[in-house]
PDB file of N, CA and C in Angstrom:
ATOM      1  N   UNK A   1      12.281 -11.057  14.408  1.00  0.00           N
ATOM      2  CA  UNK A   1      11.266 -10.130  13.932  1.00  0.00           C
ATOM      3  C   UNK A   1      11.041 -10.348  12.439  1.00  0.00           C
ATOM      4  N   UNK A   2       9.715 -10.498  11.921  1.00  0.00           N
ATOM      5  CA  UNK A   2       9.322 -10.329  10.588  1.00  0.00           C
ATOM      6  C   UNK A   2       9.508  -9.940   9.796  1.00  0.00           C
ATOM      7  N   UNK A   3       9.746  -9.448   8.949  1.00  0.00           N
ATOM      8  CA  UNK A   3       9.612  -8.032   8.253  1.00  0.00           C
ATOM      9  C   UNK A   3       9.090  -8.481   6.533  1.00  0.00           C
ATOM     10  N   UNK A   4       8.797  -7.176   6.664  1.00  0.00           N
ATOM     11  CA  UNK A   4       7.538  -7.201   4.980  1.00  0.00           C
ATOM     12  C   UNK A   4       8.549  -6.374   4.134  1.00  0.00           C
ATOM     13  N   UNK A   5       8.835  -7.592   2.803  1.00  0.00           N
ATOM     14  CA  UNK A   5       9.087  -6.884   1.785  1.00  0.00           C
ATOM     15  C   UNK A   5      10.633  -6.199   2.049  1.00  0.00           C
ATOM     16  N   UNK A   6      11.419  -6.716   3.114  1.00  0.00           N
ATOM     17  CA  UNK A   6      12.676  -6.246   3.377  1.00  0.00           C
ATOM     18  C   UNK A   6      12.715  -5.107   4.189  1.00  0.00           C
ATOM     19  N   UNK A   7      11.644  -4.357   4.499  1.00  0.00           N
ATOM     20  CA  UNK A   7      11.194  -3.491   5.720  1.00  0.00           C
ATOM     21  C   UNK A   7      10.907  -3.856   6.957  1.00  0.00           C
ATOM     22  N   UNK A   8      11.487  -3.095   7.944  1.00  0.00           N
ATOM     23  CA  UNK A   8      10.937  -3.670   9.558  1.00  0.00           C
ATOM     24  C   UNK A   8       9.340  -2.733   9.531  1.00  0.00           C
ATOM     25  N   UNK A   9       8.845  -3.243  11.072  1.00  0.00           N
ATOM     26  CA  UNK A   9       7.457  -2.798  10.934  1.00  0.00           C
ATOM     27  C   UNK A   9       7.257  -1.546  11.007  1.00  0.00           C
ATOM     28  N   UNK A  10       8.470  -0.564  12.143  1.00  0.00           N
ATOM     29  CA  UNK A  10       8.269   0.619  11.717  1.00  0.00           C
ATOM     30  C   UNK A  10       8.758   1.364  10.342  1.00  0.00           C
ATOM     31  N   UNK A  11       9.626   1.085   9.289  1.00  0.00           N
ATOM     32  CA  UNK A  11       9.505   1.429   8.479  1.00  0.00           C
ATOM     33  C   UNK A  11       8.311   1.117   7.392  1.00  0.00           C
ATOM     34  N   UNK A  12       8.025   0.127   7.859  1.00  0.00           N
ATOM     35  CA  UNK A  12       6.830  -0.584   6.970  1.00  0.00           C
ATOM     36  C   UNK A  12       5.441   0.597   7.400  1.00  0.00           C
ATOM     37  N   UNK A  13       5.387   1.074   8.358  1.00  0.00           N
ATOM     38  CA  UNK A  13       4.222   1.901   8.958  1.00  0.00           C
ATOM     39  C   UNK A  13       4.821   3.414   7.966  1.00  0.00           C
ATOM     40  N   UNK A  14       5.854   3.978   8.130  1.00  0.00           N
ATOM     41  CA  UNK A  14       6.186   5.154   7.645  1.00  0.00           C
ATOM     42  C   UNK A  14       5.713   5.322   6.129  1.00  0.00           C
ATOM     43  N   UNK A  15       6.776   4.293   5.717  1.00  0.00           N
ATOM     44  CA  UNK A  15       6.292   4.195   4.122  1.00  0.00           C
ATOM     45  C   UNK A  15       5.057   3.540   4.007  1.00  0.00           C
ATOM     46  N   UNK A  16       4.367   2.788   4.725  1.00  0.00           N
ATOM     47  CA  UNK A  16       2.592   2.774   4.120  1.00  0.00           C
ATOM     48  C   UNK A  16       1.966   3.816   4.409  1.00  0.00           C
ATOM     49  N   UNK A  17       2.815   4.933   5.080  1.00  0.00           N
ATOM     50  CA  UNK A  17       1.314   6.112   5.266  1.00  0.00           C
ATOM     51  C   UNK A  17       1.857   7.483   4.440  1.00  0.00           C
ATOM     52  N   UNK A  18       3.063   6.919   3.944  1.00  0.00           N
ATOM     53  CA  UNK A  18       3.434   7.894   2.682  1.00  0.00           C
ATOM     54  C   UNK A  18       2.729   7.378   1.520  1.00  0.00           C
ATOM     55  N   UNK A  19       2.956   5.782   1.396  1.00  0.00           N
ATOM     56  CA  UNK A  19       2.086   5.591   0.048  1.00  0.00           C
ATOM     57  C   UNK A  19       0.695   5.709   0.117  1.00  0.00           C
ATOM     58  N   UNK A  20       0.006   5.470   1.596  1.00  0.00           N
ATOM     59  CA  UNK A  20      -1.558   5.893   1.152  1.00  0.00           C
ATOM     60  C   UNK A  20      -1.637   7.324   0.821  1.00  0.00           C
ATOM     61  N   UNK A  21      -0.851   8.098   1.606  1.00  0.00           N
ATOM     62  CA  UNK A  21      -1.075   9.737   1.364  1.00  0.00           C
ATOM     63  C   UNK A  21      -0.671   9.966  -0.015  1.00  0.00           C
ATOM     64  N   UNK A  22       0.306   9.438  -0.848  1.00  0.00           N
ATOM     65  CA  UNK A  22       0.240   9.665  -1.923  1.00  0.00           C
ATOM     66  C   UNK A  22      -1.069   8.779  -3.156  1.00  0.00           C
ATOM     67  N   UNK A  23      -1.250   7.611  -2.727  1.00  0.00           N
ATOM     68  CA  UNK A  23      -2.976   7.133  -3.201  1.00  0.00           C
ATOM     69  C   UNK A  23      -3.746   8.765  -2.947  1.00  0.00           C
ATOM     70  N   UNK A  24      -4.055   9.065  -1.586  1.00  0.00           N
ATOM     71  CA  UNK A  24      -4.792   9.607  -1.535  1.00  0.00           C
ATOM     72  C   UNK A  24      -4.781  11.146  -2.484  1.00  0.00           C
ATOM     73  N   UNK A  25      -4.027  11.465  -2.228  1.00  0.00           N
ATOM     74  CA  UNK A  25      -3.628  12.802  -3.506  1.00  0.00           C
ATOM     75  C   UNK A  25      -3.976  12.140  -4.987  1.00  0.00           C
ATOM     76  N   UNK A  26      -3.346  11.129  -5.573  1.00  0.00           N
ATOM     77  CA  UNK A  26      -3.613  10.725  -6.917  1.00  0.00           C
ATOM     78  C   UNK A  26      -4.872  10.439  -7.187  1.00  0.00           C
ATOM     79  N   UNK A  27      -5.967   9.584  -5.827  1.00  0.00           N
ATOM     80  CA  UNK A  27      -7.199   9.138  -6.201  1.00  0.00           C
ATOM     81  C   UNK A  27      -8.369  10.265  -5.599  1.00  0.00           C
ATOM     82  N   UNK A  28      -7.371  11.398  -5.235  1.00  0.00           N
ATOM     83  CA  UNK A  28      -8.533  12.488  -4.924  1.00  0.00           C
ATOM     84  C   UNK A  28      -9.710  12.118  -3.928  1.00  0.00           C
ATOM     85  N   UNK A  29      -8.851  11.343  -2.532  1.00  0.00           N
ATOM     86  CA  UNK A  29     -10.024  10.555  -1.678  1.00  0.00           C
ATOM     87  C   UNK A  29      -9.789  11.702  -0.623  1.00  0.00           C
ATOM     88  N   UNK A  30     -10.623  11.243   0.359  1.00  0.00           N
ATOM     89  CA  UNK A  30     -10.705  12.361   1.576  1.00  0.00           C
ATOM     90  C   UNK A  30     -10.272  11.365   2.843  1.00  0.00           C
ATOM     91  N   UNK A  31      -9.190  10.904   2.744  1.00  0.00           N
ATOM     92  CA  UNK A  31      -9.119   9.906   4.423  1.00  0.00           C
ATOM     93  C   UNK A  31      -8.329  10.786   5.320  1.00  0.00           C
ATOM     94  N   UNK A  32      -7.994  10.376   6.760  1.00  0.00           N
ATOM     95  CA  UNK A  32      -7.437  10.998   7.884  1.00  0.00           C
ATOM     96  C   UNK A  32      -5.775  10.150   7.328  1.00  0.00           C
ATOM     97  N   UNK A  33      -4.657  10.803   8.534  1.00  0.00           N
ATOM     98  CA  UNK A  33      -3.209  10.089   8.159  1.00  0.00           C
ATOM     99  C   UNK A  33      -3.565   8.824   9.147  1.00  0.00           C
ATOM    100  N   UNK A  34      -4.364   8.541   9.762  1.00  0.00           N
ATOM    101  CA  UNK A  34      -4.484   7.135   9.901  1.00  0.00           C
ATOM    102  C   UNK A  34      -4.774   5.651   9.279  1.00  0.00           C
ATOM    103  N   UNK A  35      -5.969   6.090   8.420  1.00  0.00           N
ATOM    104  CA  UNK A  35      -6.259   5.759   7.303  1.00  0.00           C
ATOM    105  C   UNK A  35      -5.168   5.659   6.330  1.00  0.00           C
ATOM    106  N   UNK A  36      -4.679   6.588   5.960  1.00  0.00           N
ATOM    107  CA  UNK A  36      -3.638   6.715   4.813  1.00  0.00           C
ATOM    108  C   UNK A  36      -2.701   5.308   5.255  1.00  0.00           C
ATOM    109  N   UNK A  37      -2.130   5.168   6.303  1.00  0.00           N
ATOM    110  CA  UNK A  37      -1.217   4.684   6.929  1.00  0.00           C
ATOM    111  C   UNK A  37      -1.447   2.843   6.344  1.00  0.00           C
ATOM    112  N   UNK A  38      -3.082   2.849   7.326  1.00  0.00           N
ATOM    113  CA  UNK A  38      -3.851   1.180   7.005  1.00  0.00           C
ATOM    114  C   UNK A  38      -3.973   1.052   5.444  1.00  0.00           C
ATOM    115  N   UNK A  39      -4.355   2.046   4.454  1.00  0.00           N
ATOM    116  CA  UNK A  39      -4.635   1.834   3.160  1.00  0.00           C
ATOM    117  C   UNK A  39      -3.081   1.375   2.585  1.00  0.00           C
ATOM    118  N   UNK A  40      -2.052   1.963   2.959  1.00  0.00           N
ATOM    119  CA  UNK A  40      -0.684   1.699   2.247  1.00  0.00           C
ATOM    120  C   UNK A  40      -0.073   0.376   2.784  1.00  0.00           C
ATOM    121  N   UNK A  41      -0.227  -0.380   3.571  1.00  0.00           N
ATOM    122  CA  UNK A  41       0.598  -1.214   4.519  1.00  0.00           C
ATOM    123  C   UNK A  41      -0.615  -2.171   3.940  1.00  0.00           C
ATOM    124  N   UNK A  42      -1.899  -2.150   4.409  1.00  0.00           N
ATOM    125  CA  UNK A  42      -2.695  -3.381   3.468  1.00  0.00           C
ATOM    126  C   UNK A  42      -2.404  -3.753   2.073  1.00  0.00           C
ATOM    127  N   UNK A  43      -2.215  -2.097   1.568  1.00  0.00           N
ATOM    128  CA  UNK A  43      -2.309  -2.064  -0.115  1.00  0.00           C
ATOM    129  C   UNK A  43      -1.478  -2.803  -0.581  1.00  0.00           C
ATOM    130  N   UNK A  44       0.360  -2.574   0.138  1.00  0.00           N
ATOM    131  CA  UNK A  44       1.109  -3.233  -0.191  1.00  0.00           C
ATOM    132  C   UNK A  44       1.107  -4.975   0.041  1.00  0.00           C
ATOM    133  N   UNK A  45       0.455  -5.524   1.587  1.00  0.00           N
ATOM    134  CA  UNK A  45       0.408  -6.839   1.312  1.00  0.00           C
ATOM    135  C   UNK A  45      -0.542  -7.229   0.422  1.00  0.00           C
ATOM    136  N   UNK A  46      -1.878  -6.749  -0.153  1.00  0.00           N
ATOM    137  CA  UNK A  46      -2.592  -7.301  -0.502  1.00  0.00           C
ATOM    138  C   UNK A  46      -1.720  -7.544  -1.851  1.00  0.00           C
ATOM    139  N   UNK A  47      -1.276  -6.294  -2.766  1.00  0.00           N
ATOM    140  CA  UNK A  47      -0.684  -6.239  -4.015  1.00  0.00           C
ATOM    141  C   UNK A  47       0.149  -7.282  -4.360  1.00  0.00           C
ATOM    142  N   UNK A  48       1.420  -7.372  -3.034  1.00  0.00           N
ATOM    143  CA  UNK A  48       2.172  -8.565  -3.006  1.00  0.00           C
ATOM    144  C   UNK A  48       2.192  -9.758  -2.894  1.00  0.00           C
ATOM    145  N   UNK A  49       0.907  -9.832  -2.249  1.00  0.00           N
ATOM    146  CA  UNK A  49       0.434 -11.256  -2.842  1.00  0.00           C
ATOM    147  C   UNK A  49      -0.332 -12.139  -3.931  1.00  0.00           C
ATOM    148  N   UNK A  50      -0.883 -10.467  -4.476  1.00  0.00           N
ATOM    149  CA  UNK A  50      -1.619 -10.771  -5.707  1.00  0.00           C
ATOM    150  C   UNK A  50      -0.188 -10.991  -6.900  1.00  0.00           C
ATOM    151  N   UNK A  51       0.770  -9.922  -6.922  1.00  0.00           N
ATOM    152  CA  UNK A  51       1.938 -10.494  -7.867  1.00  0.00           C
ATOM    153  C   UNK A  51       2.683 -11.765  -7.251  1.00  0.00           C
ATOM    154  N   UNK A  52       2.410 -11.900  -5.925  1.00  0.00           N
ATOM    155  CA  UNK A  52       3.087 -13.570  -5.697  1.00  0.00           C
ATOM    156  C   UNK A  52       2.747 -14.638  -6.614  1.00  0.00           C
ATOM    157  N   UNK A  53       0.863 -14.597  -6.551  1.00  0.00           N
ATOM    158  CA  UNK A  53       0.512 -15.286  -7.184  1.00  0.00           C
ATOM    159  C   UNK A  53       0.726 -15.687  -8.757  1.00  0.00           C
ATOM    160  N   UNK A  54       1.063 -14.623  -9.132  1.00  0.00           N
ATOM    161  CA  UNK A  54       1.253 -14.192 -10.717  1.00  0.00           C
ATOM    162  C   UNK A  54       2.759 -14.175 -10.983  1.00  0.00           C
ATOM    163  N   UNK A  55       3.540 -14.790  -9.917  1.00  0.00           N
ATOM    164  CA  UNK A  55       5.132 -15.072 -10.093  1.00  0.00           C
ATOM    165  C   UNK A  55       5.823 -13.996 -10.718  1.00  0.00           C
ATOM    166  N   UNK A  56       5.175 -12.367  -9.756  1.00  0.00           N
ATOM    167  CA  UNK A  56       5.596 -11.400 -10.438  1.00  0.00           C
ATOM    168  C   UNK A  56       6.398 -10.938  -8.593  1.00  0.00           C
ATOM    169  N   UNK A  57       7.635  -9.963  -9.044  1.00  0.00           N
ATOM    170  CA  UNK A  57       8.143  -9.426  -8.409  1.00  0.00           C
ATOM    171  C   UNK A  57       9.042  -8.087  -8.871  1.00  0.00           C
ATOM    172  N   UNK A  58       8.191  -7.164  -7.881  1.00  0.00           N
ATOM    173  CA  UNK A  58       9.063  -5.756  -7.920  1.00  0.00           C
ATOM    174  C   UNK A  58       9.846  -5.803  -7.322  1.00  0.00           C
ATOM    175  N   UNK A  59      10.246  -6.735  -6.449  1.00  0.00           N
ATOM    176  CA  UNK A  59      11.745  -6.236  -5.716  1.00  0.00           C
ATOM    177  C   UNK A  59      11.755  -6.346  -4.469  1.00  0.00           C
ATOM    178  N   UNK A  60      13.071  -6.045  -3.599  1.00  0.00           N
ATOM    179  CA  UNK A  60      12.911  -5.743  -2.185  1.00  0.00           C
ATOM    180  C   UNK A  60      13.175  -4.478  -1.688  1.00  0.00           C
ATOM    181  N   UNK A  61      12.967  -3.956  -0.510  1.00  0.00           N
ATOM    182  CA  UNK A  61      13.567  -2.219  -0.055  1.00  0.00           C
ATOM    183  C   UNK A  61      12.461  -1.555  -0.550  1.00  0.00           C
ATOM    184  N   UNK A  62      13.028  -0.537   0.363  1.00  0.00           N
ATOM    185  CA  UNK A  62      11.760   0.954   0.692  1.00  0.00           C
ATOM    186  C   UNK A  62      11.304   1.610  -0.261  1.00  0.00           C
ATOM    187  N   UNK A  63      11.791   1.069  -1.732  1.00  0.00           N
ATOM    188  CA  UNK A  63      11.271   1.950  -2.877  1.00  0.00           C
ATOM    189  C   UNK A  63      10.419   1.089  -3.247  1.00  0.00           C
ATOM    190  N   UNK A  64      10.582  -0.387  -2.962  1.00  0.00           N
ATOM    191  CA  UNK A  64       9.508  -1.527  -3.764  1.00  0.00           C
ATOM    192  C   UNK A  64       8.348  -1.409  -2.786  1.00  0.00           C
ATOM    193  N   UNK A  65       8.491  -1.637  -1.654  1.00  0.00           N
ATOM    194  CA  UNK A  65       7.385  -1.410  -0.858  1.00  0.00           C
ATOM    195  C   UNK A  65       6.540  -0.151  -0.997  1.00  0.00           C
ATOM    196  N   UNK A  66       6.937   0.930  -1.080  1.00  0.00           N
ATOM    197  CA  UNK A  66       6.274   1.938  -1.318  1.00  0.00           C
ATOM    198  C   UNK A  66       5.823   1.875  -2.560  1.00  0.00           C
ATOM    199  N   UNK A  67       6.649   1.787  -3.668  1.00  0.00           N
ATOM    200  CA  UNK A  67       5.410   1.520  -5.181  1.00  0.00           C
ATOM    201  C   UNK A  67       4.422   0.417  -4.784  1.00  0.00           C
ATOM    202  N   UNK A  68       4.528  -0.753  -4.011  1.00  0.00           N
ATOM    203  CA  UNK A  68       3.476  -1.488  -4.138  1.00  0.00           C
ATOM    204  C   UNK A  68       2.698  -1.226  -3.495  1.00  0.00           C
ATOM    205  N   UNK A  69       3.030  -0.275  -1.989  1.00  0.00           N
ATOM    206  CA  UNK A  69       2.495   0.692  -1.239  1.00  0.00           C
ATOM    207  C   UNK A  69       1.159   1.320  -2.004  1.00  0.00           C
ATOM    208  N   UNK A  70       1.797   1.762  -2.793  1.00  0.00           N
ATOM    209  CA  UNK A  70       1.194   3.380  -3.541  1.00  0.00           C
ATOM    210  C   UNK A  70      -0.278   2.380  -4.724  1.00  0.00           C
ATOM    211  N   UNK A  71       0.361   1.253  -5.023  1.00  0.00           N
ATOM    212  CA  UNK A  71      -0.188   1.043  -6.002  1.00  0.00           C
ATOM    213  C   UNK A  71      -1.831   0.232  -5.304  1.00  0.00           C
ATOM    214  N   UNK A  72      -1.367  -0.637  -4.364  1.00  0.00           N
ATOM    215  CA  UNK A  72      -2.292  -1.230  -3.552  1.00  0.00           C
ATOM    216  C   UNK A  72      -3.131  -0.518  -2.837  1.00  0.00           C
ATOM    217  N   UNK A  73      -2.557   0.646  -2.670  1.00  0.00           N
ATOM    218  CA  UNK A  73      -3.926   1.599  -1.704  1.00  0.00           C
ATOM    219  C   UNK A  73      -4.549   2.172  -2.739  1.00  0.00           C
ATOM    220  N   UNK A  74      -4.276   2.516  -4.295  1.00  0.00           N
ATOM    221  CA  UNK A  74      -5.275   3.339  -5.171  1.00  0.00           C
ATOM    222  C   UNK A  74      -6.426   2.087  -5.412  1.00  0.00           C
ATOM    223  N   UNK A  75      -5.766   0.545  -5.351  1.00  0.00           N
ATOM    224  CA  UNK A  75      -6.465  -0.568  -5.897  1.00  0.00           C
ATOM    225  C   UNK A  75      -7.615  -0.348  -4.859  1.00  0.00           C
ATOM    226  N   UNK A  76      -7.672  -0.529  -3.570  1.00  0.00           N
ATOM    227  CA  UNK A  76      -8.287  -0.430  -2.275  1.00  0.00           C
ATOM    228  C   UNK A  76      -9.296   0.801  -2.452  1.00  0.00           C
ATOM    229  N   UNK A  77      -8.677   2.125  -2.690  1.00  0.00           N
ATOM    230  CA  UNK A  77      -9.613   3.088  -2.590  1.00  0.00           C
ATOM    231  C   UNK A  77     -10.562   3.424  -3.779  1.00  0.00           C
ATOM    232  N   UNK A  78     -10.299   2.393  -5.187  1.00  0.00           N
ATOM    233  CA  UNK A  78     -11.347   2.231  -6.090  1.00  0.00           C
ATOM    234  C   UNK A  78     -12.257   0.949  -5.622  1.00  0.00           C
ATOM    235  N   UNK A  79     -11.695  -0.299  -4.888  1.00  0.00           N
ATOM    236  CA  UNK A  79     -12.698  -0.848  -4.650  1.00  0.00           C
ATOM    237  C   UNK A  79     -14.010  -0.537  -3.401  1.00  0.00           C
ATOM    238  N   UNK A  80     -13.092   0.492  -2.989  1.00  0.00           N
ATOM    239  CA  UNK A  80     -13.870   0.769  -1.523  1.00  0.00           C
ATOM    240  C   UNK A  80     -14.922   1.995  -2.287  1.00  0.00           C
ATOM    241  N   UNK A  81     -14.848   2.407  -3.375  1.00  0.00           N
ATOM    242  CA  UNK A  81     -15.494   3.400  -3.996  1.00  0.00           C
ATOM    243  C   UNK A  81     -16.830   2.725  -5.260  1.00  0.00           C
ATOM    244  N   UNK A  82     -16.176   1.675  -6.000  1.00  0.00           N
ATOM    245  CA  UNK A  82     -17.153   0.859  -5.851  1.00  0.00           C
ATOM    246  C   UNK A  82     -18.114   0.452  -5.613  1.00  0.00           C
ATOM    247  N   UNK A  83     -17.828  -0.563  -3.922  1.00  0.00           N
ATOM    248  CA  UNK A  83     -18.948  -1.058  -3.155  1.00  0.00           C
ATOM    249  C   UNK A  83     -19.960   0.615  -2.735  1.00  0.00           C
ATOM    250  N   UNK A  84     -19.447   1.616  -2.636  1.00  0.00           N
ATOM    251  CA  UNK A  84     -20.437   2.356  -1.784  1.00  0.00           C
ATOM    252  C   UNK A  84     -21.277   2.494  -2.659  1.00  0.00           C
ATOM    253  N   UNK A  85     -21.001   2.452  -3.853  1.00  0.00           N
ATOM    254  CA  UNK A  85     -21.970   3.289  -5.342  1.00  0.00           C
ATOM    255  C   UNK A  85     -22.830   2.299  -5.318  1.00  0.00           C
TER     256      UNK A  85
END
């Protein structure tokens, strides 16, 4: 089995829909906990591969995933705010 960031997939699902729900509180968005869930678990791969690229690393375990969690879904819900404007 895979796992992201030192997380299996169901922890990887828990903590991405804590970090979108916490995006979503900080960026004052209106999504469902489904949403929250896809915004944190994308947020975090997208993030992690953007610091891959940049030979940057926060770490491994449920606290790194969730900051990159948290940080990748606010990135997501300004670009998705963005395109609508």
């Amino acid at each position: 089995m895979e796992h992201l960031n030192g997380v299996g997939w169901i922890a990887a699902i828990i903590i991405g829909g804590l970090a979108g729900w916490f995006a979503e509180m900080f960026m004052k968005s209106n999504t469902g906990i489904f949403m929250n869930i896809i915004l944190g678990i994308v947020g975090a791969i997208v993030l992690n591969a953007i610091l891959a690229a940049l030979n940057i690393s926060l770490g491994v375990g449920w606290i790194a995933y969730l900051v990159t969690g948290f940080i990748g879904a606010c990135i997501l819900i300004a670009v998705g705010r963005m395109i609508r404007r």
